[in-house]
Protein backbone atom coordinates (compact mmCIF):
# COMPACT_ATOMS: atom_id res chain seq x y z
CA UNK A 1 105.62 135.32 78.73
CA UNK A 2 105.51 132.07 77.03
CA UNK A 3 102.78 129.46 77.99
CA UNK A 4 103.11 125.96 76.91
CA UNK A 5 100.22 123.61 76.42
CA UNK A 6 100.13 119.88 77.16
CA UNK A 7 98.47 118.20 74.47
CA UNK A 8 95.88 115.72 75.55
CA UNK A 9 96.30 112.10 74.13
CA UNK A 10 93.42 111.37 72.18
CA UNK A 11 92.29 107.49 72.42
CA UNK A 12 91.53 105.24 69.64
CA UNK A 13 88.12 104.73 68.74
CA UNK A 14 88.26 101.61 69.54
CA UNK A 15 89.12 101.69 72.85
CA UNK A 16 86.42 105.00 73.22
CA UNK A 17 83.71 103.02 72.25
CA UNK A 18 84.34 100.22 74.99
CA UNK A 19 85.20 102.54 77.63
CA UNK A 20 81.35 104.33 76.87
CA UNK A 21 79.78 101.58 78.02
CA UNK A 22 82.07 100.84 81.29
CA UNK A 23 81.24 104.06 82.15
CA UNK A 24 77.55 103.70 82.04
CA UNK A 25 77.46 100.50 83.92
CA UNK A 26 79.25 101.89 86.53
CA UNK A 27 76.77 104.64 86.85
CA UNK A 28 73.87 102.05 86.51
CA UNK A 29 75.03 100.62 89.39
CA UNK A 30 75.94 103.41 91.50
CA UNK A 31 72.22 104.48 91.18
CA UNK A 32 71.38 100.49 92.32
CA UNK A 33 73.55 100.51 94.98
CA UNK A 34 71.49 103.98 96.22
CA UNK A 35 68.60 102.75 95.89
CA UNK A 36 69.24 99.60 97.34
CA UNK A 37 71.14 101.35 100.19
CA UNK A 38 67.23 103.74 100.07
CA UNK A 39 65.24 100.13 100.43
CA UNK A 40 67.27 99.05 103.10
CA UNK A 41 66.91 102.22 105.09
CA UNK A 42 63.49 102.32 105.15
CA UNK A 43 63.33 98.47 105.88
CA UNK A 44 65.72 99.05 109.27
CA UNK A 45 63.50 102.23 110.53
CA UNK A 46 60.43 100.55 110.48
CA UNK A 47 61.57 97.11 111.40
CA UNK A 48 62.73 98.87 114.77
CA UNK A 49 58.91 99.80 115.90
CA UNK A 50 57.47 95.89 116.80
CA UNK A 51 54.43 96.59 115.07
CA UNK A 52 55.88 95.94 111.74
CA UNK A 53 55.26 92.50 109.99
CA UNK A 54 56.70 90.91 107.07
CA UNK A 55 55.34 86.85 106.13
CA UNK A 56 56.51 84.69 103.57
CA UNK A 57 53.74 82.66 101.68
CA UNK A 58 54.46 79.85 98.60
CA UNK A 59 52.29 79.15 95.75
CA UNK A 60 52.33 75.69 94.82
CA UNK A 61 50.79 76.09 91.92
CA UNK A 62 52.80 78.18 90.39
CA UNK A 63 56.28 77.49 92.56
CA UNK A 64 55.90 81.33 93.31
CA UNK A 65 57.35 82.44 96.59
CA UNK A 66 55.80 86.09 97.65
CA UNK A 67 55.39 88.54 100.67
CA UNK A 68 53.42 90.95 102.89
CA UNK A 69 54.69 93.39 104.50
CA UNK A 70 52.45 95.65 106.47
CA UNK A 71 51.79 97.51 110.04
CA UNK A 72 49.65 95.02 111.53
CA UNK A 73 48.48 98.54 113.95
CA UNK A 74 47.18 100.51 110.81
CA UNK A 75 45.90 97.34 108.73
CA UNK A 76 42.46 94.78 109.19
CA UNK A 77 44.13 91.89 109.05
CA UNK A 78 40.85 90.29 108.19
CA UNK A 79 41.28 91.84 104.28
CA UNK A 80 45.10 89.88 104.64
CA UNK A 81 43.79 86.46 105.84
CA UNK A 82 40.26 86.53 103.82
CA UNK A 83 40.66 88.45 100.64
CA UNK A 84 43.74 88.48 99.50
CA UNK A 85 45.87 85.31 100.94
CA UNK A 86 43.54 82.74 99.79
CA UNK A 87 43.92 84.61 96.18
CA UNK A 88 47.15 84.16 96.09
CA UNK A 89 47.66 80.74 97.44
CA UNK A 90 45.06 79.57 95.00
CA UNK A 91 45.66 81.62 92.22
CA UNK A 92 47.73 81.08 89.33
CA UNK A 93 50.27 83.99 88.67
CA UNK A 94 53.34 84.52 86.58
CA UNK A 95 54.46 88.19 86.92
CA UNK A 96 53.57 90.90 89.79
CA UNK A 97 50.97 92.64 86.78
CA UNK A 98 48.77 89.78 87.13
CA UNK A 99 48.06 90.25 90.73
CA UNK A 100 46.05 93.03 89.83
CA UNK A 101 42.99 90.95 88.06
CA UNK A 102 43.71 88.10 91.04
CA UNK A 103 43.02 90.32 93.92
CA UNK A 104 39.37 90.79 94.74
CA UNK A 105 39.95 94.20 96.14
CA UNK A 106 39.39 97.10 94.83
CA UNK A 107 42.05 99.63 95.83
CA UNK A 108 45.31 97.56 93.80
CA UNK A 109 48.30 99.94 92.41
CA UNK A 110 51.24 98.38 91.07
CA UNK A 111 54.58 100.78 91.46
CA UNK A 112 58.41 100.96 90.77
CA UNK A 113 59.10 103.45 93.08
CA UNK A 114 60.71 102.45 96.01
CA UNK A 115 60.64 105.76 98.03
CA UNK A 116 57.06 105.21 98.39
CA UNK A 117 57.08 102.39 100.09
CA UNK A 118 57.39 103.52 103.36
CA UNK A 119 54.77 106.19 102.83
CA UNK A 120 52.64 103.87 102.34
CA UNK A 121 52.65 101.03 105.04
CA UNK A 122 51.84 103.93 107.17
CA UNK A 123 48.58 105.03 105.59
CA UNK A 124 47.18 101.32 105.87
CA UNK A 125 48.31 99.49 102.44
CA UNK A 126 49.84 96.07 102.14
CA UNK A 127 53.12 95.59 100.08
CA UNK A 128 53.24 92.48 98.02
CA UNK A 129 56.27 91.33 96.25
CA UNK A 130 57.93 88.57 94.27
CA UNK A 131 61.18 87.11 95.62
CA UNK A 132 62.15 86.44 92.13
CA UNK A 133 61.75 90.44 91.02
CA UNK A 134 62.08 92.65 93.21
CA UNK A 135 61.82 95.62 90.92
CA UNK A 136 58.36 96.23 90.60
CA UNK A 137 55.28 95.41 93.63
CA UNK A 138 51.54 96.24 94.20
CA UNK A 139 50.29 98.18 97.40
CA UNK A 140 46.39 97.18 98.14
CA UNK A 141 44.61 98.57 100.55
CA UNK A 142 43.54 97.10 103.92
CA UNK A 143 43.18 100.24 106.27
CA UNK A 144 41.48 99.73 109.70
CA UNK A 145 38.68 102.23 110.81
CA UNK A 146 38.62 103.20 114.28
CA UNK A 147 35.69 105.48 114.12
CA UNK A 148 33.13 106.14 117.01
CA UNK A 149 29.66 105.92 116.93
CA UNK A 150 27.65 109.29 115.25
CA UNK A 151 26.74 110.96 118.59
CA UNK A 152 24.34 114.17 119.69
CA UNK A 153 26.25 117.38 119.70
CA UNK A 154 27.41 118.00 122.90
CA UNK A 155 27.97 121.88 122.90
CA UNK A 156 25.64 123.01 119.60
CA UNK A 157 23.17 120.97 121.20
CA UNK A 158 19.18 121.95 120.07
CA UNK A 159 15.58 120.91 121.40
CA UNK A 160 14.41 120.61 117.93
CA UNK A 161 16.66 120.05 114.64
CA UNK A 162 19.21 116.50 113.89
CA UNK A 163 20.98 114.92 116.60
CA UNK A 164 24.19 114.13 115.10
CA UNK A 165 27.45 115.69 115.58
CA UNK A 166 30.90 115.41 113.60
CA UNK A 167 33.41 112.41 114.56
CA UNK A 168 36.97 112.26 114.31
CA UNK A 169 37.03 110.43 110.82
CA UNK A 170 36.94 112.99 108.09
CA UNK A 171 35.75 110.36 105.73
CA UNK A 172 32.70 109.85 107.77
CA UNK A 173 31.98 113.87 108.27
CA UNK A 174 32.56 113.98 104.66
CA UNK A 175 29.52 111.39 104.11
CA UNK A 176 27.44 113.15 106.79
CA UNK A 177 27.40 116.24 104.60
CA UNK A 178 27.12 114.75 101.07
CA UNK A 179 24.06 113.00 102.50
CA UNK A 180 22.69 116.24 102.92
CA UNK A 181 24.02 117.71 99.55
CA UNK A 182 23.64 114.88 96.85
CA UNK A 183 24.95 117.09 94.34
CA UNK A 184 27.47 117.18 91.65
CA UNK A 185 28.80 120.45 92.52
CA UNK A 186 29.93 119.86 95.88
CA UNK A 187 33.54 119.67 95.30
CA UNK A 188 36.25 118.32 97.74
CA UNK A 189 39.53 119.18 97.70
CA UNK A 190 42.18 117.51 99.70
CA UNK A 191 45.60 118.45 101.31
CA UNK A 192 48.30 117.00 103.35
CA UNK A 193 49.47 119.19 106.09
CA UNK A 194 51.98 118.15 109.08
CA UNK A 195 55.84 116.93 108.61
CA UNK A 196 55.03 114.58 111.42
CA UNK A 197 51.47 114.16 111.55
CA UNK A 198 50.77 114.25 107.58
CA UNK A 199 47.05 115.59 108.60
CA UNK A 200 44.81 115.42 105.97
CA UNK A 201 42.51 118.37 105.42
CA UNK A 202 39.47 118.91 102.83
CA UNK A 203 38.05 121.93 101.53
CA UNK A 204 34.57 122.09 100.66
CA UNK A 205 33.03 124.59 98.63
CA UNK A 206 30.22 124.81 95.66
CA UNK A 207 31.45 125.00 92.32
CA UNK A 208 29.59 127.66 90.51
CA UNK A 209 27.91 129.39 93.51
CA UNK A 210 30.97 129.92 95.88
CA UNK A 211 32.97 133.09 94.96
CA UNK A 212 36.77 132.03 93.30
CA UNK A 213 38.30 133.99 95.14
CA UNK A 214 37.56 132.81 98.23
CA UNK A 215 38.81 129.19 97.24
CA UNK A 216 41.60 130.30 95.99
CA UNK A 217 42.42 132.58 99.32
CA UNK A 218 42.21 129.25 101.20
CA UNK A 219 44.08 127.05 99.04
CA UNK A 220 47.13 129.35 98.64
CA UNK A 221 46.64 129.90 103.23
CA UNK A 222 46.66 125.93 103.58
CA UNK A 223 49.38 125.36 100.80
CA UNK A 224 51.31 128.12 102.83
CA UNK A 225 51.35 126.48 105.95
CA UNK A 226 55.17 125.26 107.08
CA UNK A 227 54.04 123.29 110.42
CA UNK A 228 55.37 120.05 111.88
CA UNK A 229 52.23 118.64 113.68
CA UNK A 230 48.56 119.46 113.24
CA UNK A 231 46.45 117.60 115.44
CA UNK A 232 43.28 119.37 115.66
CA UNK A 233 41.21 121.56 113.88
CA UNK A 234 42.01 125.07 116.28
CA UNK A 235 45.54 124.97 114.91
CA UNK A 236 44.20 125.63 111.71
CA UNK A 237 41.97 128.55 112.85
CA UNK A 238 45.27 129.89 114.31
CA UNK A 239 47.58 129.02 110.92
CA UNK A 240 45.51 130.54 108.46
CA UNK A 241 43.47 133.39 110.18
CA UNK A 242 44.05 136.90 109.04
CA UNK A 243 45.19 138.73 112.48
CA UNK A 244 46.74 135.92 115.01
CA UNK A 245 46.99 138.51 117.78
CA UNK A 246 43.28 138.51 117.98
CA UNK A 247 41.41 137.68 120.78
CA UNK A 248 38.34 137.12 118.40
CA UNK A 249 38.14 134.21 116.70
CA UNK A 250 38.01 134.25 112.67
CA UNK A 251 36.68 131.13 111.88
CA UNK A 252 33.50 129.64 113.16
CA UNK A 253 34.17 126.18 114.29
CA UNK A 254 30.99 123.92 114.40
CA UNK A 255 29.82 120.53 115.03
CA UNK A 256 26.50 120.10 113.38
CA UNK A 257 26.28 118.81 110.01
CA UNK A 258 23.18 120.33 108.85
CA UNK A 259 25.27 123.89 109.85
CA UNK A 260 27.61 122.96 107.38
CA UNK A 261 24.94 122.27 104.88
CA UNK A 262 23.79 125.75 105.36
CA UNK A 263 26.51 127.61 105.11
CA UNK A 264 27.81 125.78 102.33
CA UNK A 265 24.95 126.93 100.23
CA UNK A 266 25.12 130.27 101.05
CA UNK A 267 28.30 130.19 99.19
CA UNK A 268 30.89 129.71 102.43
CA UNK A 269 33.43 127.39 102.52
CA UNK A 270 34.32 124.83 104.99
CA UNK A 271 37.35 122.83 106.27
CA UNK A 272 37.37 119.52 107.40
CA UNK A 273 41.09 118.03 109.36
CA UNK A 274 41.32 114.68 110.10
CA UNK A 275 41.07 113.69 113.84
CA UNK A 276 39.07 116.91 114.73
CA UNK A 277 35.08 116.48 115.75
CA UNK A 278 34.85 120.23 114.45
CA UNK A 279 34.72 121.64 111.17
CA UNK A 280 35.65 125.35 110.10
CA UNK A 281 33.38 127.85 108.23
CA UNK A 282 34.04 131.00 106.87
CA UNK A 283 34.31 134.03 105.51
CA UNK A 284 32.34 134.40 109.10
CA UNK A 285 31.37 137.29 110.85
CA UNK A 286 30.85 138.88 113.95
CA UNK A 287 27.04 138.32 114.14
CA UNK A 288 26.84 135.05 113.67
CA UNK A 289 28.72 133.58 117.05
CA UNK A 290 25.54 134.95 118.77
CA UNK A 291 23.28 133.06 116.54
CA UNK A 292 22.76 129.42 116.82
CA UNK A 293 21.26 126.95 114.80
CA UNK A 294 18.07 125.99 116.19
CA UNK A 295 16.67 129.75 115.39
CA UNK A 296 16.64 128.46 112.01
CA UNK A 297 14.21 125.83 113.17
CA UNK A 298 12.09 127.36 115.26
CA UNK A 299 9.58 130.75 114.32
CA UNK A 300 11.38 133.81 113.32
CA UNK A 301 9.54 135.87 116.24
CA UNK A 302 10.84 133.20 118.62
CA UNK A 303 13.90 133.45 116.92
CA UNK A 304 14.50 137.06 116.41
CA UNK A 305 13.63 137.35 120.26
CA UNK A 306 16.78 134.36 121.65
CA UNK A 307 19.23 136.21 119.22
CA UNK A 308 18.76 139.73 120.93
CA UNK A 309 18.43 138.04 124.55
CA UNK A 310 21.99 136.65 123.63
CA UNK A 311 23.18 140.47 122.54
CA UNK A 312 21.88 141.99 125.59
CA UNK A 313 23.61 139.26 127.46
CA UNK A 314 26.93 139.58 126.58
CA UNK A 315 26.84 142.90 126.50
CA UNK A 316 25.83 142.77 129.93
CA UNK A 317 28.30 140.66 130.77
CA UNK A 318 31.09 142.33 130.00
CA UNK A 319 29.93 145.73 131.18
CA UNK A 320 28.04 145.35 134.29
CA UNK A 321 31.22 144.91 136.80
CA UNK A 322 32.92 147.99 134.79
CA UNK A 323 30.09 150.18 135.50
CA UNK A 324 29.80 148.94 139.23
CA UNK A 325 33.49 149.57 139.68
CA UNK A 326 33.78 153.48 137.95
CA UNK A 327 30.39 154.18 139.58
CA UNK A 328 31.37 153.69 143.20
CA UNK A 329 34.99 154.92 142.11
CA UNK A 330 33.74 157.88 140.28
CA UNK A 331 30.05 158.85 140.03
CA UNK A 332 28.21 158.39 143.10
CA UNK A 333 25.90 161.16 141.93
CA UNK A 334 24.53 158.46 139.23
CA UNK A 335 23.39 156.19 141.77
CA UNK A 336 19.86 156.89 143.42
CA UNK A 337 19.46 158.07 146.89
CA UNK A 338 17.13 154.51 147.85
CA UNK A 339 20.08 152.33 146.00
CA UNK A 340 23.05 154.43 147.70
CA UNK A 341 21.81 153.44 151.09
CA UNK A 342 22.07 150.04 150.03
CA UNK A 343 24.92 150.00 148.01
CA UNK A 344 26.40 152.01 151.45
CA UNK A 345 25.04 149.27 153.86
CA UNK A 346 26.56 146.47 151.52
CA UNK A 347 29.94 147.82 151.52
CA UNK A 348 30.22 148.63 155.36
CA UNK A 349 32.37 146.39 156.20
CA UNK A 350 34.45 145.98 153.26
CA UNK A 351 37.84 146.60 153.91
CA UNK A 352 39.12 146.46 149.95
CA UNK A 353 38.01 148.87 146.95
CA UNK A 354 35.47 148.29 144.34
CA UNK A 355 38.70 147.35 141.69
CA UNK A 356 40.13 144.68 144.24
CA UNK A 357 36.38 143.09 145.40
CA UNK A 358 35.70 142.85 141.80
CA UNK A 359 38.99 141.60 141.14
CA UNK A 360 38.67 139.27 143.62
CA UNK A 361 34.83 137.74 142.56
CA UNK A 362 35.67 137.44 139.11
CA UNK A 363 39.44 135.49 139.65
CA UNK A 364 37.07 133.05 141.81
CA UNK A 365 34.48 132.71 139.02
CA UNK A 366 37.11 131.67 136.50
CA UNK A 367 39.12 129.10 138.61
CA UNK A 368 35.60 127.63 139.44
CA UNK A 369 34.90 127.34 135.73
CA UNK A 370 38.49 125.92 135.02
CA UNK A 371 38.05 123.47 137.86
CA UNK A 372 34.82 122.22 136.76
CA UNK A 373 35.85 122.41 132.78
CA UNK A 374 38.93 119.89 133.18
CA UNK A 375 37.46 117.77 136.39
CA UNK A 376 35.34 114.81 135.14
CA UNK A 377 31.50 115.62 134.53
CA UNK A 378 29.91 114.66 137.66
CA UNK A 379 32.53 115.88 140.03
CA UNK A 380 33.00 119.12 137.98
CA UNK A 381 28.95 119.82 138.11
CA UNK A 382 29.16 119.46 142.01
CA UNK A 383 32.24 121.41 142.97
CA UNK A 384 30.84 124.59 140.21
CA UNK A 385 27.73 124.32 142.36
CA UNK A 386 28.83 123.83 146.08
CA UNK A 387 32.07 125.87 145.16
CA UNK A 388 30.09 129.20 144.27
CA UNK A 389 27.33 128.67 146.81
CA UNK A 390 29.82 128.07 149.94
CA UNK A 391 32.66 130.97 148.56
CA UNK A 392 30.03 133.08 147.99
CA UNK A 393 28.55 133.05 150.95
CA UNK A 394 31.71 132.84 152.81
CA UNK A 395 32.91 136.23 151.14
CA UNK A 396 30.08 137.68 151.99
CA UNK A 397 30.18 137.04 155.60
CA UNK A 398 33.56 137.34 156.24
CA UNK A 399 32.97 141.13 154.68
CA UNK A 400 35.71 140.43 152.03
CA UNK A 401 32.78 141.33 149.02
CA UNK A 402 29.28 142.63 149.27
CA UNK A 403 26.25 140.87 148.42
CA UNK A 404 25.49 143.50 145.84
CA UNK A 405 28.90 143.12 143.90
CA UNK A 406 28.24 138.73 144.46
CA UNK A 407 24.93 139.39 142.20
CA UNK A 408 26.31 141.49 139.75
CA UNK A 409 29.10 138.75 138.81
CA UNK A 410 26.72 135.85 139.58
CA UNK A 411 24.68 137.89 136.57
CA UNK A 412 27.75 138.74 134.18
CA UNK A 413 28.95 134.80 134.37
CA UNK A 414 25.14 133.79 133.52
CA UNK A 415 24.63 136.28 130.92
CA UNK A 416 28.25 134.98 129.36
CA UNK A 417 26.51 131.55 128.90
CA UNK A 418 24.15 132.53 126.39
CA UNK A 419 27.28 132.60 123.94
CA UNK A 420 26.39 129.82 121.66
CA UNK A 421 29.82 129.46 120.33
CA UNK A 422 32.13 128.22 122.98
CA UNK A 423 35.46 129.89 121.42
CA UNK A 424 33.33 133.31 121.72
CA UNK A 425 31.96 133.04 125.10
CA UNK A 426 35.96 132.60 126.34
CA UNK A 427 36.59 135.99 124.52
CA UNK A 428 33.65 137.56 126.41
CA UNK A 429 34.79 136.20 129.69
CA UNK A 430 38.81 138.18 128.80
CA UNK A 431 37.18 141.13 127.40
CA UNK A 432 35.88 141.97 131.26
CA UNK A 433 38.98 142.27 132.24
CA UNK A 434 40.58 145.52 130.33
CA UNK A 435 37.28 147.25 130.76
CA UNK A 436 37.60 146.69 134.38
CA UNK A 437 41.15 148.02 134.10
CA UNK A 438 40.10 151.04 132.66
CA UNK A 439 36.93 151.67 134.71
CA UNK A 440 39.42 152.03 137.88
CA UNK A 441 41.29 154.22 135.60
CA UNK A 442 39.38 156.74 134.17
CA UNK A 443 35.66 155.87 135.01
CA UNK A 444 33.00 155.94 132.54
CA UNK A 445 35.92 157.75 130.40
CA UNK A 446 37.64 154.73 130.47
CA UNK A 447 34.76 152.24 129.62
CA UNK A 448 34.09 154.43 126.65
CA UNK A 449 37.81 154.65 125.80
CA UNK A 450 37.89 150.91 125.77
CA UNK A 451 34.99 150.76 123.87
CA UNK A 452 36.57 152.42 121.07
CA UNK A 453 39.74 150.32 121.27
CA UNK A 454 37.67 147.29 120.02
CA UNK A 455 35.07 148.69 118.28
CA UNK A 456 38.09 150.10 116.06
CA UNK A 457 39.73 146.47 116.22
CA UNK A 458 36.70 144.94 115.20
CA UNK A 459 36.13 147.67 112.11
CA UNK A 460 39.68 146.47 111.14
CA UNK A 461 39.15 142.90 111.64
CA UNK A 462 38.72 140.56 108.68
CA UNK A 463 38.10 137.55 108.08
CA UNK A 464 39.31 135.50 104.87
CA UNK A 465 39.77 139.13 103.27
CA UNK A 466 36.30 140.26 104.17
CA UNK A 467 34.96 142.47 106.99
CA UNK A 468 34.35 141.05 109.88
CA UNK A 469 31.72 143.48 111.00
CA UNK A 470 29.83 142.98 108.15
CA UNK A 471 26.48 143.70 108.07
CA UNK A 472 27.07 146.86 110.68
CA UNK A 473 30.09 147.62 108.65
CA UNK A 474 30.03 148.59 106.17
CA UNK A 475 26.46 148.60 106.26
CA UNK A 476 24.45 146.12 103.72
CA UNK A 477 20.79 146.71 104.45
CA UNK A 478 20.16 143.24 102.66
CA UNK A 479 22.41 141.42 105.37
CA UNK A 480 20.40 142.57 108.00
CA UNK A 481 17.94 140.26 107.29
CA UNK A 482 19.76 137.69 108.84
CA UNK A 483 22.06 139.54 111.71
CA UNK A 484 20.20 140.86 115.08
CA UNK A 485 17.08 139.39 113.51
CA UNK A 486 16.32 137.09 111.84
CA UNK A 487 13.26 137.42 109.11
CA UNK A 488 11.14 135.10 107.81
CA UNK A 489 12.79 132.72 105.12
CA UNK A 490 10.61 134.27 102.41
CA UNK A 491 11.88 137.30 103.04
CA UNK A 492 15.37 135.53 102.46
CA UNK A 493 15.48 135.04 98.64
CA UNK A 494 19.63 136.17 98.24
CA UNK A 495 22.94 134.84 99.49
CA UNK A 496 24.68 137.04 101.47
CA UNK A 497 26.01 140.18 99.38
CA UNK A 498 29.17 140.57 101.14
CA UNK A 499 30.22 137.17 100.12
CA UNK A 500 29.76 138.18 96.36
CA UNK A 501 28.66 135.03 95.27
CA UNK A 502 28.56 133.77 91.38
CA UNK A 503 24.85 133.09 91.93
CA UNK A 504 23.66 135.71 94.03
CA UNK A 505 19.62 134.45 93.92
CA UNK A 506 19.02 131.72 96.03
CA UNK A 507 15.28 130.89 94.65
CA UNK A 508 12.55 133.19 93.14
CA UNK A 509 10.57 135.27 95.60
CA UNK A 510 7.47 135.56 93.26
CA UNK A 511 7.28 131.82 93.08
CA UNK A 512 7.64 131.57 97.09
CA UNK A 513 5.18 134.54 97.71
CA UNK A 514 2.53 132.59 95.62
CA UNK A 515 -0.08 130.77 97.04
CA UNK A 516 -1.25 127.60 95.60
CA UNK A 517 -4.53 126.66 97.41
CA UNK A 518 -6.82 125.14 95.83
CA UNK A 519 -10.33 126.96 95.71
CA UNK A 520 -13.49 125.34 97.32
């Protein structure tokens, strides 16, 4: 087979060399044209919302003509018309680098890229340009603050202790806790999170007492996250928790700034997101949702004694409808011969089951809580408290529930209030349910067998990588210091172990156990 080749007509070098550069402008100005074609884009999207602005100004000084262009909705256009117009218009200017020195505000960047221009206008800045080049401009910044007054904390709220609470700005919560923490080593780190929101989010830690890899675990979980719009705080929780399908939450959410403070130097980390009143802690555990803040500020008797009323409480809660359903289902032989008589007379005239009376009380305790959680505050208050007086009693009489089964669940919903942590107590109030499920099933059997089902869940449960359990398990003996009780602060002299901190000490117990009075 015989190929034949077509041989290629080699130009003169002459003509090479001139076609080289015909070449490149061509390219040149493809890329223009893109660009151009980029600008232009940008210009039409946001020129279509009516809160876009764009004035024309002249400098007669100089016989330069320039422009702002800004979102009149995002900017103070006090900054515009007081700073950095009469500049400007009085100023003497050649090129767009001398704006710089002219402007008396701080925040001044000077750019070529045009892709950021749209970016940001929407996070507050001002574009200035030249009409005679349009190549290069300067962004300054002019962003409006709508932030609400510092206000008490409405559901960490204490007797004794600070009376401010978080606010939606995370700039402000930021200064809230470096006001508390005027040191070097508080370290911020910040990240952008949201295709459509563009949330930002800090991470605050303590450089040289928090453990690396905690930081690290939180960075890479935040980094990680592929979500379009973050509004709040709680989607975080959800995003970067270690088990979603948990009823329990991970992540303690709080609103106190001096809680922050505290956990921060015991070598936690916390999250801040833009727009959200409540900031995240962790690695958290299980002990601490039944601890609130004020038992830090009141005596450690006093304090140790709230912290196991709130145990007993929940635990009560959850159980005492379980127990009333598998004992009349079940064991009547556990109930004494005085309270069977009762318990007998109570239920008379009952026409339903224990499962279905209880069933029946606790559905009505949770759409009186919903009703008076999402009705406005007065109204809400009034309807919990004439609702559950008037169905009560109605049940009652009407021999749909007996009076003994009304106090029981009049109890468990009390007892579920001592919850300090909100996201907690709403766990409690599900957790009745299953047990109640199983109760009917299997009796005290079934309790127990439920038991086990989250006391395993909880064993397995972690929280940023560490147990969840923690101190109970696995068992630190130093950790329980500060868990069902809480001891004295001298008795406090180390960080949590579990958290394996780079500075474990947190001060000298020899120095604290010293006294220094001076003798008479």
């Amino acid at each position: 087979m015989v190929t034949f080749f077509k041989k290629k007509r080699r130009l003169p070098k002459q003509q090479q060399q001139t076609e080289q550069p015909n070449v490149q402008q061509s390219k040149n100005k493809k890329n223009d044209e893109e660009k151009n074609k980029h600008v232009e884009d940008w210009e039409k999207e946001l020129a279509k919302s009516q809160d876009y602005k764009k004035t024309f100004y002249f400098n007669q000084k100089t016989g330069k003509k320039f422009n702002f262009t800004f979102m009149p909705t995002l900017v103070d256009e006090k900054v515009v018309d007081n700073h950095a117009l009469p500049s400007l218009l009085e100023g003497e200017f050649a090129h767009i680098d001398d704006v710089k020195k002219l402007l008396p505000i701080v925040d001044v960047e000077l750019s070529t890229e045009k892709h950021e221009i749209a970016k940001k206008l929407l996070e507050g800045y001002v574009l200035l340009t030249l009409e005679d080049d349009m190549r290069k401009f300067a962004f300054f910044s002019a962003q409006k603050e709508v932030v609400r007054s510092v206000s008490p904390p409405e559901i960490e709220f204490s007797v004794i202790g600070p009376k401010e609470a978080f606010v939606e700005s995370i700039n402000q919560n930021i200064n809230m806790i470096r006001k508390r923490l005027p040191i070097k080593e508080l370290i911020t780190e910040e990240f952008t999170i949201g295709k459509l929101s563009k949330t930002k989010v800090a991470l605050l830690y303590i450089d040289g007492i928090t453990n690396g890899d905690i930081v690290n675990t939180v960075r890479q979980r935040i980094n990680d996250i592929e979500f379009d719009d973050l509004v709040d705080s709680s989607y975080l929780v959800q995003l970067i928790s270690d088990n979603e399908r948990s009823p329990f939450p991970q992540l303690l959410d709080t609103e106190r700034p001096d809680r922050v403070v505290s956990v921060l130097g015991e070598g936690k980390i916390a999250i801040i997101a833009d727009g959200s009143p409540h900031v995240l802690i962790g690695p958290t555990t299980l002990m601490e949702f039944f601890s609130s803040f004020e038992d830090y500020y009141l005596n450690w008797f006093l304090a140790s004694f709230l912290r196991l009323i709130r145990v007993f409480g929940v635990t009560f809660s959850v159980l005492i409808t379980p127990i009333y359903v598998a004992t009349l289902s079940y064991h009547y032989e556990l109930i004494p011969k005085d309270l069977l008589s009762t318990l007998i007379v109570s239920r008379r005239v009952v026409p339903f089951p224990p499962i279905l009376e209880a069933l029946f009380l606790e559905i009505t305790i949770e759409l009186l809580r919903e009703a008076g959680a999402r009705l406005p505050t007065k109204v809400g208050q009034t309807i919990g408290i004439v609702g559950g007086i008037v169905l009560g009693t109605a049940s009652v009489e009407a021999g749909l529930t007996s009076n003994v089964l009304l106090i029981f669940i009049a109890l468990s919903a009390l007892a579920s209030f001592t919850t300090p942590v909100y996201k907690m107590s709403n766990t409690i109030r599900l957790l009745r349910f299953p047990f109640l499920f199983m109760a009917e099933l299997w009796g005290m059997l079934g309790i127990t067998v439920a038991f086990c089902f989250m006391l395993t869940h909880l064993i397995r449960l972690e929280s940023l990588g560490f147990p969840f359990m923690q101190p109970l398990y696995p068992p630190r003996r130093e950790d329980l210091k500060d868990a069902f009780i809480r001891l004295s602060f001298k008795k406090q002299a180390n960080r949590p172990q579990f958290l394996r901190t780079e500075k474990p000490q947190r001060f000298s117990t020899e120095k604290a156990n010293q006294i220094n009075d001076i003798d008479e």
